[in-house]
C-alpha atoms as a PDB file:
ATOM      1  CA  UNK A   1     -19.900 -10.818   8.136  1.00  0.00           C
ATOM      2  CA  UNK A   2     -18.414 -13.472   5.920  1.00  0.00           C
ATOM      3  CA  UNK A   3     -16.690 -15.375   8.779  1.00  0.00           C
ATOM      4  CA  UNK A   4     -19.299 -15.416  11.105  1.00  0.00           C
ATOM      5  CA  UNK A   5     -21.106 -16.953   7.950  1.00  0.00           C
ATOM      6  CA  UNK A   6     -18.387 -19.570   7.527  1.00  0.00           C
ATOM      7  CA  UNK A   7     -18.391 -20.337  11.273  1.00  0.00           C
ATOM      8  CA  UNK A   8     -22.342 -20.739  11.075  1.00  0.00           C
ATOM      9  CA  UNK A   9     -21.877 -23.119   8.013  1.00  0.00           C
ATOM     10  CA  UNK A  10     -19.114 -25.373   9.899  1.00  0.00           C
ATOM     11  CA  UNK A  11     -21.526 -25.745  12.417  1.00  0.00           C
ATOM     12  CA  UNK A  12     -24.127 -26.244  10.420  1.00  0.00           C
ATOM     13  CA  UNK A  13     -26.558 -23.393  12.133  1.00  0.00           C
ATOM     14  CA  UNK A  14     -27.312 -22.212   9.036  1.00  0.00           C
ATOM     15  CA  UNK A  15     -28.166 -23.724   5.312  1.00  0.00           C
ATOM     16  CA  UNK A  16     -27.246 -20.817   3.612  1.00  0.00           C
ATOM     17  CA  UNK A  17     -23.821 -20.669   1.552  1.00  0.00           C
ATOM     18  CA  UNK A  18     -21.709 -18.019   2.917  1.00  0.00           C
ATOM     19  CA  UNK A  19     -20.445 -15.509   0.070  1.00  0.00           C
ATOM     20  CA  UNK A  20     -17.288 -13.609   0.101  1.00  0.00           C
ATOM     21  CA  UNK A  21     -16.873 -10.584  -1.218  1.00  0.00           C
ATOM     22  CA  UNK A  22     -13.094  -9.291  -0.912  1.00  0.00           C
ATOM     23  CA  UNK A  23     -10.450  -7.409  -2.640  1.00  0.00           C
ATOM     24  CA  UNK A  24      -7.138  -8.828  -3.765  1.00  0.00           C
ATOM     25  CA  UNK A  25      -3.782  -7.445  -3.475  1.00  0.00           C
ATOM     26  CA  UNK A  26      -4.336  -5.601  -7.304  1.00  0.00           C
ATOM     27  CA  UNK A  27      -7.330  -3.883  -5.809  1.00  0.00           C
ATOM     28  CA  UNK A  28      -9.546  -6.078  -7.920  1.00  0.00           C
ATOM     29  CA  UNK A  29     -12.644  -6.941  -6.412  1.00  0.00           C
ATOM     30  CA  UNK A  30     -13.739 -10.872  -6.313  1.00  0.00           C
ATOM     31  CA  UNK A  31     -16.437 -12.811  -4.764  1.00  0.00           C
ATOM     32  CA  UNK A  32     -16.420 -16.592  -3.995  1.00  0.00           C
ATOM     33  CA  UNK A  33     -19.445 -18.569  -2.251  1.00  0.00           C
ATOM     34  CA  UNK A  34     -18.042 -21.302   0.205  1.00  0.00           C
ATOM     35  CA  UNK A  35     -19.151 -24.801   0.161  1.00  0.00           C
ATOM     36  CA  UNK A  36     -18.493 -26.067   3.763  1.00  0.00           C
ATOM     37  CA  UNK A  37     -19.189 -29.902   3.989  1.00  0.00           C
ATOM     38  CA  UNK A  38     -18.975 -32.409   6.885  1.00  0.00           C
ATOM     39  CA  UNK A  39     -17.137 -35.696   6.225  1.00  0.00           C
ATOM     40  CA  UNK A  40     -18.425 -38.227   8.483  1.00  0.00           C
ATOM     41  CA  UNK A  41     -16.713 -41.966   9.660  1.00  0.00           C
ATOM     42  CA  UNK A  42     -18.835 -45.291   9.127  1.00  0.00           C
ATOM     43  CA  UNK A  43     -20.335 -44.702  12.538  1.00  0.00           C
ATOM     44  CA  UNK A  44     -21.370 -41.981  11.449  1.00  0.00           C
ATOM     45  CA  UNK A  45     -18.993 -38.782  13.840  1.00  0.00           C
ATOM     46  CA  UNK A  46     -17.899 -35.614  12.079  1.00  0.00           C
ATOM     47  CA  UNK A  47     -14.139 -35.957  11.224  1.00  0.00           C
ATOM     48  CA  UNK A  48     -13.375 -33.526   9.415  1.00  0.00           C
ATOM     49  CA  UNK A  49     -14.837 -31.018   7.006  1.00  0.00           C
ATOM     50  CA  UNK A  50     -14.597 -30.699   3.663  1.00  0.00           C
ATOM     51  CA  UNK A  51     -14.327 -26.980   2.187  1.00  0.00           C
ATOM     52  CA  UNK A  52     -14.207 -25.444  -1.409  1.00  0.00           C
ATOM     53  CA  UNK A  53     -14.519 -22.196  -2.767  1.00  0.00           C
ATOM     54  CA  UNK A  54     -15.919 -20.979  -6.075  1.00  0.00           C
ATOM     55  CA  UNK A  55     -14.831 -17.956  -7.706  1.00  0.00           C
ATOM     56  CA  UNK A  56     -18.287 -16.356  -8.839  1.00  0.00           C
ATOM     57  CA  UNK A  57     -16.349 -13.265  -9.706  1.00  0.00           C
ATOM     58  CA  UNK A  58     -17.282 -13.667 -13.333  1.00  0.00           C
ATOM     59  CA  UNK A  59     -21.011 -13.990 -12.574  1.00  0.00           C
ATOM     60  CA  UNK A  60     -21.533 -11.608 -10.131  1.00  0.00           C
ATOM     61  CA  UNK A  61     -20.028  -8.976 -12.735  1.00  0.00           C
ATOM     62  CA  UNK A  62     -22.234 -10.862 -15.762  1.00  0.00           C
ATOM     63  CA  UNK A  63     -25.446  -9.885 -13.503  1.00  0.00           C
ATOM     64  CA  UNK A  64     -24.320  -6.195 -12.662  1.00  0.00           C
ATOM     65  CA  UNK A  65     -24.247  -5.990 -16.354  1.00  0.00           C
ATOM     66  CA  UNK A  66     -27.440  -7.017 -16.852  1.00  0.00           C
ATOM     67  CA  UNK A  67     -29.115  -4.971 -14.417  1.00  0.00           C
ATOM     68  CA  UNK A  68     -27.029  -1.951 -15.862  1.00  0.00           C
ATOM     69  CA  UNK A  69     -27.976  -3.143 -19.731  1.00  0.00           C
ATOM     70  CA  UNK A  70     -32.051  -3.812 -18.035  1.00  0.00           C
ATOM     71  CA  UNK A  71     -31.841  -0.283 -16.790  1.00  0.00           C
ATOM     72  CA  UNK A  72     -30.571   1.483 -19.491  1.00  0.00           C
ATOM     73  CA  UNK A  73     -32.629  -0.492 -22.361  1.00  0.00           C
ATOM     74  CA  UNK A  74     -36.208   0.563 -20.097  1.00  0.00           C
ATOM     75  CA  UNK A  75     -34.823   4.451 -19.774  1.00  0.00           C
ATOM     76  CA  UNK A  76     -34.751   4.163 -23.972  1.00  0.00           C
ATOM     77  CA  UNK A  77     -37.851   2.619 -24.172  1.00  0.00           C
ATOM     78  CA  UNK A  78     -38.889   5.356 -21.871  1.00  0.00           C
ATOM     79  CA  UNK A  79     -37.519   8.138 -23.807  1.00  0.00           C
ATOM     80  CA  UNK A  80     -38.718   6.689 -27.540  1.00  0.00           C
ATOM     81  CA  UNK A  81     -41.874   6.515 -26.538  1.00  0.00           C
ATOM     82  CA  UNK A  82     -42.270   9.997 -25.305  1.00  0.00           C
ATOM     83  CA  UNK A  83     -40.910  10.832 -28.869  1.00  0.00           C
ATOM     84  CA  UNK A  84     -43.252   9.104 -30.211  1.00  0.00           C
ATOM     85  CA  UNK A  85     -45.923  11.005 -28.533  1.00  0.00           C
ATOM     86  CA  UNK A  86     -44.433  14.137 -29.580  1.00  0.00           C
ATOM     87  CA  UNK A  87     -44.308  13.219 -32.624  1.00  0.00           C
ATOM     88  CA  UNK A  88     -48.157  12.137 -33.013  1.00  0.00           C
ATOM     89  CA  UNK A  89     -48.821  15.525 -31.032  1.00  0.00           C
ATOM     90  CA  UNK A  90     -47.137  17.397 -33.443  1.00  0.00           C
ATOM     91  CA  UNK A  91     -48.519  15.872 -36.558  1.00  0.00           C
ATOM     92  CA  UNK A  92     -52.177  16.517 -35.198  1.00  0.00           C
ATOM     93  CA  UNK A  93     -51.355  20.178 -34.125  1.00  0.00           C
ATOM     94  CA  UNK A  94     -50.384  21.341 -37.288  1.00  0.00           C
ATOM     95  CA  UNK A  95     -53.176  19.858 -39.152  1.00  0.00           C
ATOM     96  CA  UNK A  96     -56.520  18.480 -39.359  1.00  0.00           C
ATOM     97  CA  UNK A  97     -56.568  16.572 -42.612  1.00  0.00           C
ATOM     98  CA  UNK A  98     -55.980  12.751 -41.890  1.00  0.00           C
ATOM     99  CA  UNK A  99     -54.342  12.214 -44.672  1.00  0.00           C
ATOM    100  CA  UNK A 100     -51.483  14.912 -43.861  1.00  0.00           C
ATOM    101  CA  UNK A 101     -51.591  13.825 -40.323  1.00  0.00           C
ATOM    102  CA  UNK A 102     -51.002  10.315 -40.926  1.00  0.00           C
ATOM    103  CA  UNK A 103     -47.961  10.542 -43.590  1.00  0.00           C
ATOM    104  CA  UNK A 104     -46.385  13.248 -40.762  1.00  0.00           C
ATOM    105  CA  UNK A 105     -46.533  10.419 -38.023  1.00  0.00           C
ATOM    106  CA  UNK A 106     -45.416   7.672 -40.497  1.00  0.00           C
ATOM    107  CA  UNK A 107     -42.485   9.832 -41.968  1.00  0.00           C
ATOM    108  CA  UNK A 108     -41.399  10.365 -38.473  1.00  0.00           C
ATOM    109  CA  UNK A 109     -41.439   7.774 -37.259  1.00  0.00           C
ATOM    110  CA  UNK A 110     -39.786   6.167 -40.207  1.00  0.00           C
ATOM    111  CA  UNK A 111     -36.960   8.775 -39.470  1.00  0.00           C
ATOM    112  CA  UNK A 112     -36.900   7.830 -35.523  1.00  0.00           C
ATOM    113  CA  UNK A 113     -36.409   4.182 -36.633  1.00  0.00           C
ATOM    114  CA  UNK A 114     -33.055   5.092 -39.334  1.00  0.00           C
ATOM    115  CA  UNK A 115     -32.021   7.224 -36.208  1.00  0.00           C
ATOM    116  CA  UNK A 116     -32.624   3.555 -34.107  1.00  0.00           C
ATOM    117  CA  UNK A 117     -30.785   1.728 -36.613  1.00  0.00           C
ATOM    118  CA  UNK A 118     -28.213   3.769 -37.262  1.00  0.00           C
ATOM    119  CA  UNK A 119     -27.048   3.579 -33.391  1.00  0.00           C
ATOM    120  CA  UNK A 120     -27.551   0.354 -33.336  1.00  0.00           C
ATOM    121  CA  UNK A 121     -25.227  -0.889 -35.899  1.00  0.00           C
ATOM    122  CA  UNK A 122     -22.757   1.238 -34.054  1.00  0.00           C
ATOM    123  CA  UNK A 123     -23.441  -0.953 -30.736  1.00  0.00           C
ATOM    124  CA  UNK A 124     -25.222   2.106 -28.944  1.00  0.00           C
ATOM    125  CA  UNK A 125     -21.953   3.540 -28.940  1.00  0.00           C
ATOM    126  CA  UNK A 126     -22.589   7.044 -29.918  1.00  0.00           C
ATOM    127  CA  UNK A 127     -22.889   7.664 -34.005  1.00  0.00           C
ATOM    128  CA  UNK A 128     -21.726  10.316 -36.261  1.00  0.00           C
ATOM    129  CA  UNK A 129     -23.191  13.657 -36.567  1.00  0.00           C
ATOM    130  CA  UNK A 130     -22.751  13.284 -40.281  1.00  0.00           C
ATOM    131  CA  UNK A 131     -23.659   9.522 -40.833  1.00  0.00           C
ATOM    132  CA  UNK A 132     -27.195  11.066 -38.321  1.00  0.00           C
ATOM    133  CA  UNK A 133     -27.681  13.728 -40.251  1.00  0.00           C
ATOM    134  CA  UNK A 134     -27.589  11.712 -44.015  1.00  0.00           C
ATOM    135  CA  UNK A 135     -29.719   8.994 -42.533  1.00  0.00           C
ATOM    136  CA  UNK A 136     -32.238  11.517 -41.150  1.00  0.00           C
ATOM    137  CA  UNK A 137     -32.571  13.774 -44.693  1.00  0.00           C
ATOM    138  CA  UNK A 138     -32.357  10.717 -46.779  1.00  0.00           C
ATOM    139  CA  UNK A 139     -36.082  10.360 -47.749  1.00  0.00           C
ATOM    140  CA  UNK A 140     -36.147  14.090 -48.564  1.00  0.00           C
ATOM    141  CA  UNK A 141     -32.760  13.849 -50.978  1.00  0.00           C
ATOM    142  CA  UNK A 142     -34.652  13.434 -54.298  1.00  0.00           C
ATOM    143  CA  UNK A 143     -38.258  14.573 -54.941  1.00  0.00           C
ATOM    144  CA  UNK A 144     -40.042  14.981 -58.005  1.00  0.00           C
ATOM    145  CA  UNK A 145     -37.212  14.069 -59.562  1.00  0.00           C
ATOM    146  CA  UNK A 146     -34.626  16.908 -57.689  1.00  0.00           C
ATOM    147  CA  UNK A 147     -31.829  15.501 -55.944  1.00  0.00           C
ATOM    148  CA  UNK A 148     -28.899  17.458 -53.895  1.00  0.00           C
ATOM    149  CA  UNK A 149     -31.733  19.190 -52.608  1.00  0.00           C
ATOM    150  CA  UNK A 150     -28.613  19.316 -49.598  1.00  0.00           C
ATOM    151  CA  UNK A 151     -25.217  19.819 -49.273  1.00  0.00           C
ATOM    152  CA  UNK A 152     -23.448  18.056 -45.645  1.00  0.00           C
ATOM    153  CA  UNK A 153     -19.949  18.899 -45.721  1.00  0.00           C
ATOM    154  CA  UNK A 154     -17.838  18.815 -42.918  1.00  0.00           C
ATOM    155  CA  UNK A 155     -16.324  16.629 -40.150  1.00  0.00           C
ATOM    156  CA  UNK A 156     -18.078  13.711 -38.641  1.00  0.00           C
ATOM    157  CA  UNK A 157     -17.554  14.456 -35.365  1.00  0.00           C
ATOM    158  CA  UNK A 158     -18.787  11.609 -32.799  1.00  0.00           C
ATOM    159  CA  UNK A 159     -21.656  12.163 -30.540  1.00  0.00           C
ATOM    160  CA  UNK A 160     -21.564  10.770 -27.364  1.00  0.00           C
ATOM    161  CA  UNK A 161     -24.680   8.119 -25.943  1.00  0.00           C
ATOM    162  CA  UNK A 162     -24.764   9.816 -23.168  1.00  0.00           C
ATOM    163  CA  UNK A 163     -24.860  13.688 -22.774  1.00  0.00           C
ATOM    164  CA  UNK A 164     -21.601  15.655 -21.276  1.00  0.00           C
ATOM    165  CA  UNK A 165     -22.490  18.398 -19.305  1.00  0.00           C
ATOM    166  CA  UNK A 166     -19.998  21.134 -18.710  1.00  0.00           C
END
């Protein structure tokens, strides 16, 4: 497909720039888009043509990225705010004082942000069951004046982002 692009661009059939996509001898993919340009005389005849390639390996990688980060930020927006639906179903299922209901949902969701935060100082890269757990009891450590109302002991042992399925 790429040559009979090229041929169509040295005969100027088409304005489109023809794009290679290829693999080198490492087995590393590339792409390049081809610049074919006719370089005239005075009187104004086709001599000769003028061609240059540009490695767009770089970008082309830079915008699978994106759509991969794009993808994977709208499945977490997804997911949070089905949590946060749960969460406000929850709070008005268990109660009907307003009061109750609304510190539920705002203690909730106050934990659901420390569990945001937490992953996202660690890049999105998974987080510590230990560091997850600390972060998620730490409003209920001290009350009325009680603290090591919990023990956590043990290894933090790293969950994964994503889920591995045996």
């Amino acid at each position: 497909m790429a040559i009979r692009q090229i041929e169509q661009a040295f005969a100027k059939e088409s304005e489109d720039i023809p794009k290679i996509h290829s693999v080198r001898e490492n087995d590393s993919e590339f792409w390049a888009d081809v610049f074919v340009s006719q370089v005239k005389d005075d009187n104004g005849a086709m001599v000769q043509h003028f061609v240059s390639f540009a490695d767009t390996t770089l970008y082309r990688l830079a915008q699978r990225n994106a759509a991969m980060l794009i993808d994977e930020l709208n499945h977490r927006v997804k997911n949070t705010l089905v949590t946060v639906l749960s969460i406000v179903t929850q709070a008005i299922l268990n109660t009907s004082d307003l009061t109750t209901v609304k510190e539920a949902i705002e203690t909730r969701i106050a934990a659901l942000s420390r569990s945001h935060d937490l992953l996202s100082r660690e890049k999105w890269d998974g987080a510590g069951l230990s560091d997850l757990v600390r972060e998620e009891l730490a409003p209920f450590t001290v009350i009325e004046g009680h603290a090591d109302r919990f023990t956590i002991s043990g290894e933090n042992i790293r969950l994964s982002p994503k889920p591995r399925w045996l």
